[in-house]
Protein backbone atom coordinates (compact mmCIF):
# COMPACT_ATOMS: atom_id res chain seq x y z
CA UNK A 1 -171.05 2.12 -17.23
CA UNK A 2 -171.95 4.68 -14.29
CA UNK A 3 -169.20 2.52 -12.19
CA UNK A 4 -166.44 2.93 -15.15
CA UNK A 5 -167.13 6.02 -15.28
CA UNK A 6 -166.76 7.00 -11.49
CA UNK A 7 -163.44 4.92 -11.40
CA UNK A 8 -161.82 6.55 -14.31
CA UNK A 9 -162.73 10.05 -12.90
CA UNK A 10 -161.24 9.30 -9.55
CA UNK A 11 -158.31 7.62 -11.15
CA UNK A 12 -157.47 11.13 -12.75
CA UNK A 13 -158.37 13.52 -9.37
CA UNK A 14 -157.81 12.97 -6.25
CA UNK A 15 -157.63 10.15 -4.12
CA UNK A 16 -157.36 10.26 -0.39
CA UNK A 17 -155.65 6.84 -0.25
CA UNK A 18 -152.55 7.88 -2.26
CA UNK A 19 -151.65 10.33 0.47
CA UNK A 20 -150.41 7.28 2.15
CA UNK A 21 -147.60 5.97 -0.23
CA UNK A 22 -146.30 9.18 -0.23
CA UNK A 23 -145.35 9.10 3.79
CA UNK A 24 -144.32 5.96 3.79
CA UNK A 25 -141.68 6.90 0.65
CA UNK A 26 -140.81 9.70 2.34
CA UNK A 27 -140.36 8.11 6.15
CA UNK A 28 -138.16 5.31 3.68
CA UNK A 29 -135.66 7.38 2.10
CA UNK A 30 -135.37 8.95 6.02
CA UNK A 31 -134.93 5.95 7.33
CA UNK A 32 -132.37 4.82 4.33
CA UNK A 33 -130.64 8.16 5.33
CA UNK A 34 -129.81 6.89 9.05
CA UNK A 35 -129.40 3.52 8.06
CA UNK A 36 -126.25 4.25 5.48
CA UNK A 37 -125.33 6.55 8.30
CA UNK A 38 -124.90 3.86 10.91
CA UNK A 39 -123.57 1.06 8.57
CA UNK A 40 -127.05 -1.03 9.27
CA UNK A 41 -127.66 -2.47 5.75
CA UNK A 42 -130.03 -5.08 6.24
CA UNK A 43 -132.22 -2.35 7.25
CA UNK A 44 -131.10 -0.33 4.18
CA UNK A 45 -131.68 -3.06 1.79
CA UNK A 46 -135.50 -3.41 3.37
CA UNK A 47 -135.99 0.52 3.43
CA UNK A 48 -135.25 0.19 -0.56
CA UNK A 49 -137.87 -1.84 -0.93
CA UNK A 50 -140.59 -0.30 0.65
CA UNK A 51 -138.92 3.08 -1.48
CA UNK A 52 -139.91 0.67 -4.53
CA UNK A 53 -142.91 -0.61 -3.55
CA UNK A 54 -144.09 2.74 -2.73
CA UNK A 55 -143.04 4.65 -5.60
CA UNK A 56 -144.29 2.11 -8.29
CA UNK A 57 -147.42 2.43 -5.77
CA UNK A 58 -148.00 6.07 -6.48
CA UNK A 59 -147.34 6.01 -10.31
CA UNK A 60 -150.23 3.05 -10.18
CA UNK A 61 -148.31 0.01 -11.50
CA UNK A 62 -150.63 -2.86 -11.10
CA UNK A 63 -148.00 -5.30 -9.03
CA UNK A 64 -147.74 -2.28 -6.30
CA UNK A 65 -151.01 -2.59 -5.51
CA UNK A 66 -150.73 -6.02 -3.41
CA UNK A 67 -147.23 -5.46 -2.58
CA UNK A 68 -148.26 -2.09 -0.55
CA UNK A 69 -151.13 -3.82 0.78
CA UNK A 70 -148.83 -6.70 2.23
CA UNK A 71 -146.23 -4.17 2.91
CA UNK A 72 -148.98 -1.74 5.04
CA UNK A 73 -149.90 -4.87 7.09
CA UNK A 74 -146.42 -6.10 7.80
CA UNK A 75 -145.31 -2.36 8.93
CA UNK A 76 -148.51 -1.96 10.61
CA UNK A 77 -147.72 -5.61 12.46
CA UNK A 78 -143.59 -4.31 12.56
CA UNK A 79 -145.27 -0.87 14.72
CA UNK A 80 -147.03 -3.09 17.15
CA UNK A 81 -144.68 -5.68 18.57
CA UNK A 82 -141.73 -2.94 18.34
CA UNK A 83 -144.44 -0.56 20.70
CA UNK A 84 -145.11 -3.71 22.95
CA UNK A 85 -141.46 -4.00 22.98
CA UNK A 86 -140.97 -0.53 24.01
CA UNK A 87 -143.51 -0.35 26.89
CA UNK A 88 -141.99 -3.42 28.26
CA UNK A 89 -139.02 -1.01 29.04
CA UNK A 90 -141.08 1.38 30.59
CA UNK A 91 -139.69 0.92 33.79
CA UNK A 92 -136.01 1.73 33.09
CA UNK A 93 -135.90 5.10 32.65
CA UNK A 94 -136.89 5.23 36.44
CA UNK A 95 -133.67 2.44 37.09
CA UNK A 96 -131.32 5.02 35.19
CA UNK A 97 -132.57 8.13 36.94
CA UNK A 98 -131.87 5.77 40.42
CA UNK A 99 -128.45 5.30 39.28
CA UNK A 100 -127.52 8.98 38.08
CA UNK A 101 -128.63 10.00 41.26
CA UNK A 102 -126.30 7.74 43.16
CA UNK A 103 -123.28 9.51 41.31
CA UNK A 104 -123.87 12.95 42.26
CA UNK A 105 -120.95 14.76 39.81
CA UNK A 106 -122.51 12.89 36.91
CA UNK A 107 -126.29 13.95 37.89
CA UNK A 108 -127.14 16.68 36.02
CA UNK A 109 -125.35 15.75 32.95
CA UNK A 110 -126.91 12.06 33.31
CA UNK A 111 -130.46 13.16 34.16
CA UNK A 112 -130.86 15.11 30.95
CA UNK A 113 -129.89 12.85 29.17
CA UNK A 114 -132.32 10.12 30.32
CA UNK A 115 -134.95 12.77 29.93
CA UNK A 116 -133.73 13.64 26.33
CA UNK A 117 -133.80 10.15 25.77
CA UNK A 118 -137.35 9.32 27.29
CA UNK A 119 -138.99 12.49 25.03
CA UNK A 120 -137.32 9.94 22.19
CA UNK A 121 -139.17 7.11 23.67
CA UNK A 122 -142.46 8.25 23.77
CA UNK A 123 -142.49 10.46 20.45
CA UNK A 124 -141.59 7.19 18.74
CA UNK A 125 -144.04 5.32 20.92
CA UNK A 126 -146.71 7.92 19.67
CA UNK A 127 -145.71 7.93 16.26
CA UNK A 128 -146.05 3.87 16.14
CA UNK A 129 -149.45 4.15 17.90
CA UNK A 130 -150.86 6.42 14.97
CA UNK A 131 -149.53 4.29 12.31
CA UNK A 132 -150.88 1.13 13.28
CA UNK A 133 -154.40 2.26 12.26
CA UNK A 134 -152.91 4.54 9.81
CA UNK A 135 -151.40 1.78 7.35
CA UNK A 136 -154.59 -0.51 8.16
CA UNK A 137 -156.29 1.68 6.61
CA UNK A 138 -153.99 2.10 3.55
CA UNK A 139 -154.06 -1.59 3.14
CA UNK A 140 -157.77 -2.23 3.52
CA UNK A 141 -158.27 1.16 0.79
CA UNK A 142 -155.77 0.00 -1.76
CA UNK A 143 -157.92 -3.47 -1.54
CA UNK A 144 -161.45 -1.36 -2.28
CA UNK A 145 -162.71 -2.36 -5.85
CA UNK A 146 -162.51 1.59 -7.11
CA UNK A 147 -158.80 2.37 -5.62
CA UNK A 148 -158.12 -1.35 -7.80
CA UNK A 149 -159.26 0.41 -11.04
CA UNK A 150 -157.06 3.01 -10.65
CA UNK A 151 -154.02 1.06 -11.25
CA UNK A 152 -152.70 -0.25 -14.71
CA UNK A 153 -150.56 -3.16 -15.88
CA UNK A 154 -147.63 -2.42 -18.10
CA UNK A 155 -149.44 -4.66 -21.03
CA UNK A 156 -152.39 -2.37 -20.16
CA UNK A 157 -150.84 1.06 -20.49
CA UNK A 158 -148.52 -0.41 -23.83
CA UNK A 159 -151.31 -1.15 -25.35
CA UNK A 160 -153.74 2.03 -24.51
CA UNK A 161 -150.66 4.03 -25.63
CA UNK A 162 -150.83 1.87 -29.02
CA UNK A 163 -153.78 2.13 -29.96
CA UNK A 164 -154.24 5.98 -29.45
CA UNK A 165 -151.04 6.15 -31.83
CA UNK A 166 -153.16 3.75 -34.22
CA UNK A 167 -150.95 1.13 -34.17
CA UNK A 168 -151.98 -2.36 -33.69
C-alpha cells in the first residue's frame, strides 16, 4: 500500500526523469526546423517521430514508455558512432589550414572559416559526448518500476474517468 502510495504521489509532483522528454522534444522540433529548411525529409519524417514519442512520453501514455526507452538507446547509440565518426576527421582541419595557407589572397578569409567551422565541430562533438550518458540514463529511469506507475493506458484513464462520473 506504502509503494502505491509513493508512486501515485510522485506521479502527481515532480519527477526528475521527465526533464528528459522535454529536451529531446525540444532538440526535435529544432532539428525538424533545419531539416524542412534544407529539403532533408527522411530526417524530417524521423525527427516527427521522436516529436511523438516524446510528447505522448510527457503526457504519460503507457505505449511511450518503451518507445522512449528504445528511442533513448538508439539516439544514445546514433551520438556515439556519429562522435567516432567525427574524431576520425580530426585531422582535416589541419589539411585545410595547409591548403589556405598555400593560397595566400584566400588566407584570411579561408582560415576563419575553418576555425568557425572547427568551434562547430567540437561544440557538436561535446554536445554528443554529454548525451550519450544523458539518454542512458533516461532509458534505464523510464524502465524503474516507480517511473512505470506513473504512466496510464488509454483503457486505464477511460475507465478512471468513468467511474468518477459514476458510470459503468
Amino acid at each position: 500500500m506504502a509503494v502505491a502510495g509513493r508512486a501515485q504521489a510522485s506521479a502527481s509532483g515532480f519527477s526528475s526523469w521527465a526533464i528528459g522528454p522535454w529536451v529531446v522534444l525540444l532538440l526535435a522540433g529544432m532539428g525538424m526546423v533545419q531539416y524542412l529548411r534544407h529539403g532533408d525529409y527522411l530526417y524530417l519524417g524521423a525527427a516527427l517521430v521522436v516529436v511523438v514519442v516524446s510528447a505522448s512520453c510527457i503526457m504519460r501514455q503507457a505505449w511511450a514508455r518503451p518507445a522512449m526507452q528504445w528511442l533513448a538507446l538508439l539516439l544514445a547509440l546514433w551520438a556515439l558512432l556519429s562522435g567516432a565518426w567525427m574524431l576520425r576527421q580530426w585531422g582535416d582541419f589541419e589539411i585545410a589550414r595547409q591548403h589556405a595557407l598555400a593560397q595566400p589572397q584566400l588566407a584570411p578569409v579561408a582560415l576563419w572559416l575553418i576555425a568557425r567551422a572547427q568551434r562547430t565541430w567540437t561544440v557538436a562533438l561535446a554536445l554528443k559526448a554529454a548525451a550519450i550518458p544523458l539518454l542512458s540514463w533516461l532509458a534505464w529511469g523510464l524502465g524503474r518500476a516507480d517511473v512505470r506507475a506513473q504512466f496510464r493506458s488509454w483503457r486505464g484513464a477511460a475507465a478512471a474517468k468513468r467511474s468518477k462520473q459514476g458510470i459503468s
